[in-house]
C-alpha atoms as a PDB file:
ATOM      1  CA  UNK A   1     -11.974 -15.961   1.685  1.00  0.00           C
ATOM      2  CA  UNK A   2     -11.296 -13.102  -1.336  1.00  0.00           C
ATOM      3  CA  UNK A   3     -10.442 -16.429  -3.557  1.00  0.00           C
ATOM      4  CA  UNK A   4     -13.399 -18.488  -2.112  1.00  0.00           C
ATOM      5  CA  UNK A   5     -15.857 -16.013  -3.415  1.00  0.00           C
ATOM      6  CA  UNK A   6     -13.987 -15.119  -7.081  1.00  0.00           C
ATOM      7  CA  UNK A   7     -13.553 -19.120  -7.527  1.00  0.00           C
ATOM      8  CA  UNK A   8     -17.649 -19.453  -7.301  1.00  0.00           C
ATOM      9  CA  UNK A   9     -18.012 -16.343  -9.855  1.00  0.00           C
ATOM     10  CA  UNK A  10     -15.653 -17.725 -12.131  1.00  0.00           C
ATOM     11  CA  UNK A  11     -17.833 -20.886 -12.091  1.00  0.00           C
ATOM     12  CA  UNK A  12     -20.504 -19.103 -13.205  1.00  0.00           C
ATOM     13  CA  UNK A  13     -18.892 -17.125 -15.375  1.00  0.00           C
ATOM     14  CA  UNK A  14     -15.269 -17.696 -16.404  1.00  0.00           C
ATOM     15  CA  UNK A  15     -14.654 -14.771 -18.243  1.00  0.00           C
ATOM     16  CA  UNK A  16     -16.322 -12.233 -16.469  1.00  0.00           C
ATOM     17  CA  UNK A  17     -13.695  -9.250 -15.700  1.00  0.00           C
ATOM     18  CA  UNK A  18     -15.712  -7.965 -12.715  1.00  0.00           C
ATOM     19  CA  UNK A  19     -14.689 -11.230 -11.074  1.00  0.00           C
ATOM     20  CA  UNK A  20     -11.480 -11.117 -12.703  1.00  0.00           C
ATOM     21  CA  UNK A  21     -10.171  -7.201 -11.620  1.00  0.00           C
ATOM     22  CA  UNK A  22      -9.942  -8.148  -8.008  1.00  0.00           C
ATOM     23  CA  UNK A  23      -8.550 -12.064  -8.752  1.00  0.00           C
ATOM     24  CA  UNK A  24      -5.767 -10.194 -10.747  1.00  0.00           C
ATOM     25  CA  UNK A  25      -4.823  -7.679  -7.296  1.00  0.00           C
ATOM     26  CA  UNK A  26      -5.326 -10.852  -5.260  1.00  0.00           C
ATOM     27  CA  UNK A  27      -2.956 -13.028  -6.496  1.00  0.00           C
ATOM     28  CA  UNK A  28      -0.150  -9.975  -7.212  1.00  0.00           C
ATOM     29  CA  UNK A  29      -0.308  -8.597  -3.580  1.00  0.00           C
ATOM     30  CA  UNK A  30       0.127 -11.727  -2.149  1.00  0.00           C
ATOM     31  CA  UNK A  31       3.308 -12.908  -4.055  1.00  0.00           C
ATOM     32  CA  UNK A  32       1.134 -15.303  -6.451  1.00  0.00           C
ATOM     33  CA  UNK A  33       2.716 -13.654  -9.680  1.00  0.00           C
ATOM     34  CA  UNK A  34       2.636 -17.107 -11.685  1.00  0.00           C
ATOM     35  CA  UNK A  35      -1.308 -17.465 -10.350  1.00  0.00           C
ATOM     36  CA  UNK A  36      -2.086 -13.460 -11.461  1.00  0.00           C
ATOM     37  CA  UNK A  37      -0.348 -13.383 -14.822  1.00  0.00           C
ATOM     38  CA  UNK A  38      -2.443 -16.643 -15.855  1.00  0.00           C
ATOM     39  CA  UNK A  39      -5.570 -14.374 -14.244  1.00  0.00           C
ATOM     40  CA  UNK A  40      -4.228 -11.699 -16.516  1.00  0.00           C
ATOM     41  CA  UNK A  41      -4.400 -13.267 -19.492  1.00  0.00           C
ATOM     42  CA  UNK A  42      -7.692 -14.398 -18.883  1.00  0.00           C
ATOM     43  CA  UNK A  43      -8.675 -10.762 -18.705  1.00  0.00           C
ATOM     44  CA  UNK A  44      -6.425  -9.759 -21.629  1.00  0.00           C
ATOM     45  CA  UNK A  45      -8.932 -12.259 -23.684  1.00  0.00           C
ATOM     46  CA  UNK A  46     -11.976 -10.892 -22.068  1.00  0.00           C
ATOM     47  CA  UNK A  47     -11.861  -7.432 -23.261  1.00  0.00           C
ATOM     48  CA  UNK A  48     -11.235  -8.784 -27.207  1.00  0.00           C
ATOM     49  CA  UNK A  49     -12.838  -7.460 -28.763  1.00  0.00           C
ATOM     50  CA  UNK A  50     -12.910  -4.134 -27.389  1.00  0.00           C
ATOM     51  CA  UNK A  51     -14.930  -3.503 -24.689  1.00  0.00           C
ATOM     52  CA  UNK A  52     -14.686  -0.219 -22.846  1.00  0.00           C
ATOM     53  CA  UNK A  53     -15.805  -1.088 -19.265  1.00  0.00           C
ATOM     54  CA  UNK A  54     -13.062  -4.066 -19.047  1.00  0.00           C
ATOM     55  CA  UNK A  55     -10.246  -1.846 -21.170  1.00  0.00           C
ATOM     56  CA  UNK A  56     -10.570   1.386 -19.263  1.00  0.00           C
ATOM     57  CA  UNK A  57      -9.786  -1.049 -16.055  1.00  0.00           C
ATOM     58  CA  UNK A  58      -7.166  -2.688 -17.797  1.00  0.00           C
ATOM     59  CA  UNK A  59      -4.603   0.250 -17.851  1.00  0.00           C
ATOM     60  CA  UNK A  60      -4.359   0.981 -14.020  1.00  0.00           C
ATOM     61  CA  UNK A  61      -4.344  -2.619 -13.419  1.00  0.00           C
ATOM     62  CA  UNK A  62      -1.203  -3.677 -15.334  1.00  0.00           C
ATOM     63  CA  UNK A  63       0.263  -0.209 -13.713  1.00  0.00           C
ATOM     64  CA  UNK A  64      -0.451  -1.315 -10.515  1.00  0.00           C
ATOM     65  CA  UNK A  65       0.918  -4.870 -10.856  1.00  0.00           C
ATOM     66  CA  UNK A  66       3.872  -3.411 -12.015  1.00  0.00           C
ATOM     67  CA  UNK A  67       5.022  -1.078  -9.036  1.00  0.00           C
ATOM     68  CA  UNK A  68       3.528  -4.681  -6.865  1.00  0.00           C
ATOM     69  CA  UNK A  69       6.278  -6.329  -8.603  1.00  0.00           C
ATOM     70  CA  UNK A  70       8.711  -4.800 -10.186  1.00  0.00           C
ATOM     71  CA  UNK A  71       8.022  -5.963 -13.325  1.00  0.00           C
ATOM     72  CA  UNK A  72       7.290  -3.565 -16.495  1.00  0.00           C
ATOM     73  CA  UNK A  73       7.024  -5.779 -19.180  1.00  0.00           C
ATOM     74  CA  UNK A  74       3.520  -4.557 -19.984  1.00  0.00           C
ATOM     75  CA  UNK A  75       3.206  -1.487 -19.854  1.00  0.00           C
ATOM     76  CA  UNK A  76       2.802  -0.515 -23.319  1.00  0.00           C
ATOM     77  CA  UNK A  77      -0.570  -2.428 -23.297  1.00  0.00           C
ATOM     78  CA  UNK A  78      -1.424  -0.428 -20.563  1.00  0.00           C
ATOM     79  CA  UNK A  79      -1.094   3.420 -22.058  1.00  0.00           C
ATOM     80  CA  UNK A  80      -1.778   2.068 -25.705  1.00  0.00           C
ATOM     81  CA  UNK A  81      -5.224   0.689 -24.000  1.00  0.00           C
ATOM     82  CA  UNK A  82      -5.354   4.166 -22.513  1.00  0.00           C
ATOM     83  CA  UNK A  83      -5.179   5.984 -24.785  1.00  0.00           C
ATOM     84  CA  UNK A  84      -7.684   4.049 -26.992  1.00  0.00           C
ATOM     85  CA  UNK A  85     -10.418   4.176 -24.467  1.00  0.00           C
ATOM     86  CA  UNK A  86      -9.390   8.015 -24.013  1.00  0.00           C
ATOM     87  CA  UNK A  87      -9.748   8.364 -28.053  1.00  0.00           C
ATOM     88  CA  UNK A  88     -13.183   6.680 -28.038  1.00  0.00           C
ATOM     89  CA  UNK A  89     -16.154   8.897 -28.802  1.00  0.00           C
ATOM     90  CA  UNK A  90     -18.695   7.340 -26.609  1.00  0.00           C
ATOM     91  CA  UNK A  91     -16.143   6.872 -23.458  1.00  0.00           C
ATOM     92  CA  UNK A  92     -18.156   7.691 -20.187  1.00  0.00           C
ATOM     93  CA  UNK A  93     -16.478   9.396 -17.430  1.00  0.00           C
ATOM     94  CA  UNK A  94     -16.368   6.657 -15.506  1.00  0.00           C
ATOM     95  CA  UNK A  95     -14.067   5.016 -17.851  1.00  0.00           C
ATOM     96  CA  UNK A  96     -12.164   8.118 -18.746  1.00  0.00           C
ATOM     97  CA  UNK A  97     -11.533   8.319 -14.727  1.00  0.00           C
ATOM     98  CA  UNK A  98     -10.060   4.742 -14.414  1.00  0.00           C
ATOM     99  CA  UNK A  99      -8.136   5.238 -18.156  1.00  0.00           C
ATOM    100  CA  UNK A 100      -6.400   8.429 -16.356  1.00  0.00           C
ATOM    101  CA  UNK A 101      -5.367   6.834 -13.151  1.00  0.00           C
ATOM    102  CA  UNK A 102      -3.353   4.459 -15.184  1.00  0.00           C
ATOM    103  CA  UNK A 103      -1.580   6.810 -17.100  1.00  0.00           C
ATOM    104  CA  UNK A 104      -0.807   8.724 -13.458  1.00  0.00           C
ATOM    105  CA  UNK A 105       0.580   5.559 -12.585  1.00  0.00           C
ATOM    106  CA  UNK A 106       2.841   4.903 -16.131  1.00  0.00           C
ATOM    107  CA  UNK A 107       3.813   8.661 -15.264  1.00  0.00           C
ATOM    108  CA  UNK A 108       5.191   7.990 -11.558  1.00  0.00           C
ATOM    109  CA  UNK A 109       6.836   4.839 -13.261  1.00  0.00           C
ATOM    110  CA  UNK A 110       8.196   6.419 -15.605  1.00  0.00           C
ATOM    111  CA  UNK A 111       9.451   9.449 -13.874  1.00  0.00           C
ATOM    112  CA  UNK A 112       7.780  11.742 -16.322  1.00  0.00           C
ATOM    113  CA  UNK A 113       7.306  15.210 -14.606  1.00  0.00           C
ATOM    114  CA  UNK A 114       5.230  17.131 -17.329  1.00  0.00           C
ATOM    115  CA  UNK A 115       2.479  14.266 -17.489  1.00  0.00           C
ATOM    116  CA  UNK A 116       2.535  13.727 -13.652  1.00  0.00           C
ATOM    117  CA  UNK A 117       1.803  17.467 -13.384  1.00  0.00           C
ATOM    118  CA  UNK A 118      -1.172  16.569 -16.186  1.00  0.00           C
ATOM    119  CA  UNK A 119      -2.897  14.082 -14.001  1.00  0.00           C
ATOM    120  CA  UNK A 120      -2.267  15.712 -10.614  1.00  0.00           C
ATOM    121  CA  UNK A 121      -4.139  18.507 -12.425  1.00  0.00           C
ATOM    122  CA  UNK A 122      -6.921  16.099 -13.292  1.00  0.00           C
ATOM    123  CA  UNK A 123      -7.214  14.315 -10.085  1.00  0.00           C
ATOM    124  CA  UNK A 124      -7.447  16.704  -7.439  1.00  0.00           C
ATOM    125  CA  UNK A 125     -11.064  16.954  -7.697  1.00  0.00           C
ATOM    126  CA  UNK A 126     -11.395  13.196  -6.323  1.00  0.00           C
ATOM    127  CA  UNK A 127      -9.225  13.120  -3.191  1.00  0.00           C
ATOM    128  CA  UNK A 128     -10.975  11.388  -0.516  1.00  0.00           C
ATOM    129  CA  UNK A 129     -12.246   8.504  -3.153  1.00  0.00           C
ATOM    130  CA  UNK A 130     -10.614   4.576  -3.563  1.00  0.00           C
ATOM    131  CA  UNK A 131      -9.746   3.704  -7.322  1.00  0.00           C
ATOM    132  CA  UNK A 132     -11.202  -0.013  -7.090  1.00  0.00           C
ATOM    133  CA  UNK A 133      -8.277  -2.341  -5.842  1.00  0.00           C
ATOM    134  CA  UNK A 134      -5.476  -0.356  -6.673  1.00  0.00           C
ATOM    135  CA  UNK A 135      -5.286   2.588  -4.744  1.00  0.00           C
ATOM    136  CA  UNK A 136      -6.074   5.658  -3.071  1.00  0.00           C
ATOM    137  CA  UNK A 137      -6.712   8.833  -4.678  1.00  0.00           C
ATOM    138  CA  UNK A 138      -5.090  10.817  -1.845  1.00  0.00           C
ATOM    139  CA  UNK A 139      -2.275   8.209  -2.537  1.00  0.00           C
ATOM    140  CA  UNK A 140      -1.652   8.525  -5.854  1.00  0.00           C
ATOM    141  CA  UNK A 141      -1.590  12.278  -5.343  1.00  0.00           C
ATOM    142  CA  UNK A 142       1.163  11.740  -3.085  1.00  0.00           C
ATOM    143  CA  UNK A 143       2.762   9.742  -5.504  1.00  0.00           C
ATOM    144  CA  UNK A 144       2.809  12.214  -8.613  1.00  0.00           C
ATOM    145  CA  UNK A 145       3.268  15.218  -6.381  1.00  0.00           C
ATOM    146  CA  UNK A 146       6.723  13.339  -4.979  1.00  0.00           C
ATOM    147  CA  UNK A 147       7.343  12.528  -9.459  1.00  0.00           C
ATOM    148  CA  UNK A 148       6.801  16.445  -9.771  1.00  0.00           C
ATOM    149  CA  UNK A 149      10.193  17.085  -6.896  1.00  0.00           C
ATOM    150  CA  UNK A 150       7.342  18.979  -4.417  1.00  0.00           C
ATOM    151  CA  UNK A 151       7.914  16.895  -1.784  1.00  0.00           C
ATOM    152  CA  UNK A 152       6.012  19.082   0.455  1.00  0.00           C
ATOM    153  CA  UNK A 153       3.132  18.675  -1.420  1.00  0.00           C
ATOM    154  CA  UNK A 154       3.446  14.951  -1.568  1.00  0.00           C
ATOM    155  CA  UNK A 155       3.760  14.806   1.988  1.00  0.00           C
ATOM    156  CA  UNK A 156       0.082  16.261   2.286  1.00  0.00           C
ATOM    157  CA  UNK A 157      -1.367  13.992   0.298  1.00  0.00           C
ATOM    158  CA  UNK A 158       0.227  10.535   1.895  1.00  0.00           C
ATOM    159  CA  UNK A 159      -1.018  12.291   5.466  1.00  0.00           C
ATOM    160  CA  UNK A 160      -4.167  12.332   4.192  1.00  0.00           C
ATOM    161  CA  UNK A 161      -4.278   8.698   2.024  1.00  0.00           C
ATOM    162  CA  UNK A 162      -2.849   7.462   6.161  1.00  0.00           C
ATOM    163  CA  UNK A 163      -6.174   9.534   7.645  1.00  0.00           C
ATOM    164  CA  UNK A 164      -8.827   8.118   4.689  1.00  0.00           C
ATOM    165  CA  UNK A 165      -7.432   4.382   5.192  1.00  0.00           C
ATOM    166  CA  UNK A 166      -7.186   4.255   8.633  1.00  0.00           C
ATOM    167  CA  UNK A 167     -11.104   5.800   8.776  1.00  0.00           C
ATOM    168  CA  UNK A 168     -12.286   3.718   5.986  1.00  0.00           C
ATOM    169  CA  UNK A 169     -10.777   0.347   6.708  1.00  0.00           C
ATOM    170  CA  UNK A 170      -8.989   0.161   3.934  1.00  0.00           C
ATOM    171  CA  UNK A 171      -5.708  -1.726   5.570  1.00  0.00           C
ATOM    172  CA  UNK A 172      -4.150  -3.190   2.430  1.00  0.00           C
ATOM    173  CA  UNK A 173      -3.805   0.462   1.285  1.00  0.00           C
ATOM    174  CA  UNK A 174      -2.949   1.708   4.343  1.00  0.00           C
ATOM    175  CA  UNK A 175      -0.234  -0.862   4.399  1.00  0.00           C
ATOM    176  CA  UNK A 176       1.055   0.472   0.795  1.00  0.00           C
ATOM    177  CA  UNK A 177       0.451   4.032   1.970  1.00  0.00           C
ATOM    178  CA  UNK A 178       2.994   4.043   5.011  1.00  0.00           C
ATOM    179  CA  UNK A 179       5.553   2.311   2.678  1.00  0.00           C
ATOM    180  CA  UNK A 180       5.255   4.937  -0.086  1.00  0.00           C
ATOM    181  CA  UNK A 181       5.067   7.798   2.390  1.00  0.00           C
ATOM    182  CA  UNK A 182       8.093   6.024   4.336  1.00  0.00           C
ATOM    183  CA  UNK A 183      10.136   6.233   0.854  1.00  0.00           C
ATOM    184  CA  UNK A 184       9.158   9.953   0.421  1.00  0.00           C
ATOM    185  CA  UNK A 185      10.401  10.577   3.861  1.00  0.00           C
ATOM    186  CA  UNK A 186      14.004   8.559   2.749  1.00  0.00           C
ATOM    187  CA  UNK A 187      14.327  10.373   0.053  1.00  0.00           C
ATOM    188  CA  UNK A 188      13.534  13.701   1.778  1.00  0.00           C
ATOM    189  CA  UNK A 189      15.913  13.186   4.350  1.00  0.00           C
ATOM    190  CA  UNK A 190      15.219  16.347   6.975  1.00  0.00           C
ATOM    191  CA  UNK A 191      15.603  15.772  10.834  1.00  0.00           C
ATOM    192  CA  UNK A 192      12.994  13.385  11.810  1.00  0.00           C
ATOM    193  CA  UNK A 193      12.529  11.820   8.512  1.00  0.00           C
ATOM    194  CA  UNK A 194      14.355   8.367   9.662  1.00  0.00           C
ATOM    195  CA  UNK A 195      12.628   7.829  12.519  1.00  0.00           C
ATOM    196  CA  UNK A 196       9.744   8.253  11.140  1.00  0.00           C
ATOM    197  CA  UNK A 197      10.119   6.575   7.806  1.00  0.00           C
ATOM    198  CA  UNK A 198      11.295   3.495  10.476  1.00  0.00           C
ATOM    199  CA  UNK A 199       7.747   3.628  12.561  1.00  0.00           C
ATOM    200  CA  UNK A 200       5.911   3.942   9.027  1.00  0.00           C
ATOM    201  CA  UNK A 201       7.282   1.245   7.833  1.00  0.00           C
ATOM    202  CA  UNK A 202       6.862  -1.070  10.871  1.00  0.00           C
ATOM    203  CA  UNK A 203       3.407  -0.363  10.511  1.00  0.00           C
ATOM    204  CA  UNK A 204       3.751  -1.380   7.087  1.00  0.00           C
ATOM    205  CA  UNK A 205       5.755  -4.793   8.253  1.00  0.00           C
ATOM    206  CA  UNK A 206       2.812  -5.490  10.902  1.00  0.00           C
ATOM    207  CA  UNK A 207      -0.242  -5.000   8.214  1.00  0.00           C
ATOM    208  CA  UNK A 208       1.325  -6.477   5.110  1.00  0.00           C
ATOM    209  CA  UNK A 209       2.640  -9.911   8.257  1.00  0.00           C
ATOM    210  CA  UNK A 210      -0.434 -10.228   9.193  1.00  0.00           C
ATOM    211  CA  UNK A 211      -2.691  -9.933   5.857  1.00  0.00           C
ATOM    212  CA  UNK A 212       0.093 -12.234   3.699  1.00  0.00           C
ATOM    213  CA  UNK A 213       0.633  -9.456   1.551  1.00  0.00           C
ATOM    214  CA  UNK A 214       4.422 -10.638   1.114  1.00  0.00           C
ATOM    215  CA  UNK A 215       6.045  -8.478  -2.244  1.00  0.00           C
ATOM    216  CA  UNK A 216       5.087  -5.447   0.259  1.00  0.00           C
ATOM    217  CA  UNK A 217       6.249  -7.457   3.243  1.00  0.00           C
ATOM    218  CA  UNK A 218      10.101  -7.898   1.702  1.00  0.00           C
ATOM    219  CA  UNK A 219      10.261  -4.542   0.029  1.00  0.00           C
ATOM    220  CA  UNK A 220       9.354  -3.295   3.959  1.00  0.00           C
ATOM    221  CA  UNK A 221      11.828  -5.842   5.186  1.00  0.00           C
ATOM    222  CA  UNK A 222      14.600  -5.096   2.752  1.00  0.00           C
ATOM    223  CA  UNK A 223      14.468  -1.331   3.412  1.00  0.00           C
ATOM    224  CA  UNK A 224      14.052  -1.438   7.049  1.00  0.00           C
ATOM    225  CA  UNK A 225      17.257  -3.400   6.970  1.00  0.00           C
ATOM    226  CA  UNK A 226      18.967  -0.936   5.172  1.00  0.00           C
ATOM    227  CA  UNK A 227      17.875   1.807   6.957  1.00  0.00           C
ATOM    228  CA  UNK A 228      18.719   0.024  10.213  1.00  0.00           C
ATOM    229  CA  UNK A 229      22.208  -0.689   9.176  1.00  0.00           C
ATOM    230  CA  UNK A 230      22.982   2.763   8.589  1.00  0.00           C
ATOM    231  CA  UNK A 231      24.922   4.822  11.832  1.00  0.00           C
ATOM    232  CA  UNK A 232      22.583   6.520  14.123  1.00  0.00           C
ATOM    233  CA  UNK A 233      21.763   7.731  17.193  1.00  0.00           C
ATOM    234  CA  UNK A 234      19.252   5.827  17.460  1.00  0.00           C
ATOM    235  CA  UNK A 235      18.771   3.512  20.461  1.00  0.00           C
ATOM    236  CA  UNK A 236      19.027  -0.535  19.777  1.00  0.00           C
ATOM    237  CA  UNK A 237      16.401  -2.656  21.571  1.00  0.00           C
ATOM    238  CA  UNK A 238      16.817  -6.363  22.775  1.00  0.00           C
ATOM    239  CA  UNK A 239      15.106  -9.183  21.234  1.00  0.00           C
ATOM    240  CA  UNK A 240      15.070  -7.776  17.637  1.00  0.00           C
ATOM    241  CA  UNK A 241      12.007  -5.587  19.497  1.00  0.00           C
ATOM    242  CA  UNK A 242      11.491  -2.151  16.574  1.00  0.00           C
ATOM    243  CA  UNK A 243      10.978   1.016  17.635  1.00  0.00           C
ATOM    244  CA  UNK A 244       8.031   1.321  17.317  1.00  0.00           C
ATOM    245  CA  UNK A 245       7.153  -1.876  19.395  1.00  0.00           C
ATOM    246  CA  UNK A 246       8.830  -0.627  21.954  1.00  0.00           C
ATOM    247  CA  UNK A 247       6.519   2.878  21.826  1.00  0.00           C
ATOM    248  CA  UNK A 248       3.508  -0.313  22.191  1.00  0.00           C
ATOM    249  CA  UNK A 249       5.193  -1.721  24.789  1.00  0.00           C
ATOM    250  CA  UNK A 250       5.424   1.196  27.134  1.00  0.00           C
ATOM    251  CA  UNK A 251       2.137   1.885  26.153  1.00  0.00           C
ATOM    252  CA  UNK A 252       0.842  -1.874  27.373  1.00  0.00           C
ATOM    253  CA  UNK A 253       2.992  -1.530  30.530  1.00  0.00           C
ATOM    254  CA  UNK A 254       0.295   1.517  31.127  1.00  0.00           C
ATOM    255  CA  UNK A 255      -2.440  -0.368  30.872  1.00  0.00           C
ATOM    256  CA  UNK A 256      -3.636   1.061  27.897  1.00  0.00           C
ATOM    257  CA  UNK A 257      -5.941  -1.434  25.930  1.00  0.00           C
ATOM    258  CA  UNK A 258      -5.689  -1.849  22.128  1.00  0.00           C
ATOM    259  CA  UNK A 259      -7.939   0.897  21.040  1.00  0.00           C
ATOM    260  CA  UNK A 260      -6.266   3.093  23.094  1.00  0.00           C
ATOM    261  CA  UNK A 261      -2.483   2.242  21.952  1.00  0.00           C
ATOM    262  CA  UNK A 262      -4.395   2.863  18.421  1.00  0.00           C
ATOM    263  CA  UNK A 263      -5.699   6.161  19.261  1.00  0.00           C
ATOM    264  CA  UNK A 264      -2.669   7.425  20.970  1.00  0.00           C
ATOM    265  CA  UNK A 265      -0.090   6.581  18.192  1.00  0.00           C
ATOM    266  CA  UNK A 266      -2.698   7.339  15.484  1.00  0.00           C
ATOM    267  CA  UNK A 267      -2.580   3.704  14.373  1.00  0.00           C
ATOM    268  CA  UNK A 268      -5.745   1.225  13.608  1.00  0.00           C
ATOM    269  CA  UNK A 269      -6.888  -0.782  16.203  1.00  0.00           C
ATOM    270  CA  UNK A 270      -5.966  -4.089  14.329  1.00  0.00           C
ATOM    271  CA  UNK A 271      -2.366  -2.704  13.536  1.00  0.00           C
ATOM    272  CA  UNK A 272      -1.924  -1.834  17.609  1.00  0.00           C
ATOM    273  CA  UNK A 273      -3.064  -5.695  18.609  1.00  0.00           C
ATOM    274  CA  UNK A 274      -0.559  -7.180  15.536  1.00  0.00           C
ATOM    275  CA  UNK A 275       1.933  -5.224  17.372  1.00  0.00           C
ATOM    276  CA  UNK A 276       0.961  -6.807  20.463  1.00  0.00           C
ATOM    277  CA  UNK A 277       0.925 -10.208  19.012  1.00  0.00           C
ATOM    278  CA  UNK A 278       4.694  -9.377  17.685  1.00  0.00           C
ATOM    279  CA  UNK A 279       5.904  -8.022  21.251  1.00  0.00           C
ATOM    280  CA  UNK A 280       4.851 -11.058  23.452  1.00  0.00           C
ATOM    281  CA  UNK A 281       6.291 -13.484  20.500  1.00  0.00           C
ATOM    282  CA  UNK A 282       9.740 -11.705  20.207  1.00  0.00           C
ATOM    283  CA  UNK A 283       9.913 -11.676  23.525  1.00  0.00           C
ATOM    284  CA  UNK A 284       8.579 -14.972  24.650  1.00  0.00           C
ATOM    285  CA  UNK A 285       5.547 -14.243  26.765  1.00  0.00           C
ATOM    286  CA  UNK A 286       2.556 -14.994  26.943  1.00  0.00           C
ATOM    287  CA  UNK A 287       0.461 -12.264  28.313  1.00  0.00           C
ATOM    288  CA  UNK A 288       0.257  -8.393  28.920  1.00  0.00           C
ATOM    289  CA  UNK A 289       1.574  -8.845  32.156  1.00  0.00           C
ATOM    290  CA  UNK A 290       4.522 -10.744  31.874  1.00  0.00           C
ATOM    291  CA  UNK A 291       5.123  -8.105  28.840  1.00  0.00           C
ATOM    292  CA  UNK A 292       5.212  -5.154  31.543  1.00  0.00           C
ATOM    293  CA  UNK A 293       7.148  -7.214  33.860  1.00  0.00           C
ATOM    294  CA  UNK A 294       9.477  -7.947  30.546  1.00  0.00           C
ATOM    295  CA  UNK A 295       9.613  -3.506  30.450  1.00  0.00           C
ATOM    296  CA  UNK A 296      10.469  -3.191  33.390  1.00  0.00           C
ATOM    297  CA  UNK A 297      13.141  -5.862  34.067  1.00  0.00           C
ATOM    298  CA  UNK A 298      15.206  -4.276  30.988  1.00  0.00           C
ATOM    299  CA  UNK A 299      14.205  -0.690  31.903  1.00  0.00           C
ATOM    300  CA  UNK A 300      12.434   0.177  28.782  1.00  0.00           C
ATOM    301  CA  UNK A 301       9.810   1.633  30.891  1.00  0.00           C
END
């Protein structure tokens, strides 16, 4: 549908980077690199010559693509188009905002500590906002705070970019959230942190599965293998069931509807009924009922 709508404004107008912004995110978050860099380029010609609006946009755009993909091949466009839009005498604060968020982002991609510390300084007054398609101020907060080494600090934030996303809607962030929160938790590494880097990340899996997001969805894939492989204590479940599907299940075998399963394990109501879907597939049945019976025949109840 997102393409269906940008194809008709690029009819109208081909070159238009309002159109062009969310074509780029499109096409990178769901694995359509070849599709986005030919989008890029578009947008690369449209702000020649210079226009602020489309430039000050341009910045966190290439940053974002780049922690999408893995790919930093352009990333001196973005801070050298930073910093010109920054230089600029008549920049507006709008455009000053969006120029800054992509140098937060070069700053978490580049590990750099002193400027991450610049631009957590900077955007602390917008928490609670969403940066166009990219992200999350709450999120990037998270982000430079974990860049910084105060992990505490990041873990703040990323509760709060979890609590704005799952009240706002916002489930492609809140996908990229739990997966940047999960690698905070990884990387912290206190009691608790696996299991619940594992659940975050399964929520991660079931948003990113369902929405065709799939660079997030083998990132999530690849580390939840990892993580899996690893000794543990952990209990192993039958029919490649997760953890955290198993939580759902127990949770269905009480008769507890969707909304509730999504109220109880502070999930969105769409993530609980993806889990759903995911239970009665892996385990080959075909309703709720023959789910609990499922439970209860392997005692996971």
């Amino acid at each position: 549908a997102g393409r269906e709508y940008s194809d008709r404004g690029l009819e109208v107008s081909p070159s238009n980077f309002q159109v062009l912004f969310p074509r780029v995110m499109l096409e990178h978050q769901t694995g359509e690199a070849a599709q986005g860099d030919a989008y890029l380029d578009r947008l690369l010609e449209a702000t020649r010559p210079f226009e602020y609006l489309a430039a000050a946009r341009m910045p966190m755009t290439i940053a974002a693509i780049a922690r999408i993909t893995g790919v930093q091949d352009r990333l001196e466009i973005a801070e050298a188009t930073a910093e010109e839009v920054l230089s600029a005498r008549s920049v507006t604060p709008r455009d000053a905002m969006d120029a800054k968020v992509g140098l937060a982002l070069l700053a978490v991609s580049k590990n750099d500590q002193s400027a991450a510390a610049e631009h957590y300084a900077y955007l602390q007054g917008h928490r609670g906002t969403m940066i166009e398609t990219v992200s999350s101020v709450d999120r990037l907060l998270g982000l430079l705070s974990q860049t910084m080494g105060n992990l505490d600090q990041a873990m703040a934030h990323f509760q709060e970019a979890l609590t704005f996303c799952r009240k706002a809607g916002y489930r492609p962030e809140l996908a990229w959230s739990c997966c940047d929160y999960a690698d905070l938790l990884r990387e912290r590494n206190a009691e608790g942190d696996r299991a619940e880097a594992i659940s975050l990340l399964d929520e991660s899996l079931a948003i990113s599965s369902e929405l065709g997001m799939r660079p997030l969805m083998e990132r999530v894939t690849e580390w939840l293998e990892r993580i899996q492989a690893r000794p543990s204590t952990a209990p192993s479940y039958p029919d490649g069931l997760t953890q955290r599907e198993v939580e759902v299940l127990r949770l269905v075998a009480a008769g507890k509807t969707d909304r509730e399963i999504g109220e109880e394990l502070s999930i969105s109501v769409s993530t609980a009924s993806t889990h759903v879907r995911n239970i009665l597939n892996k385990t080959n049945v075909v309703n709720r009922t023959e789910a609990t019976a499922y439970a209860a025949r392997l005692n996971l109840i």
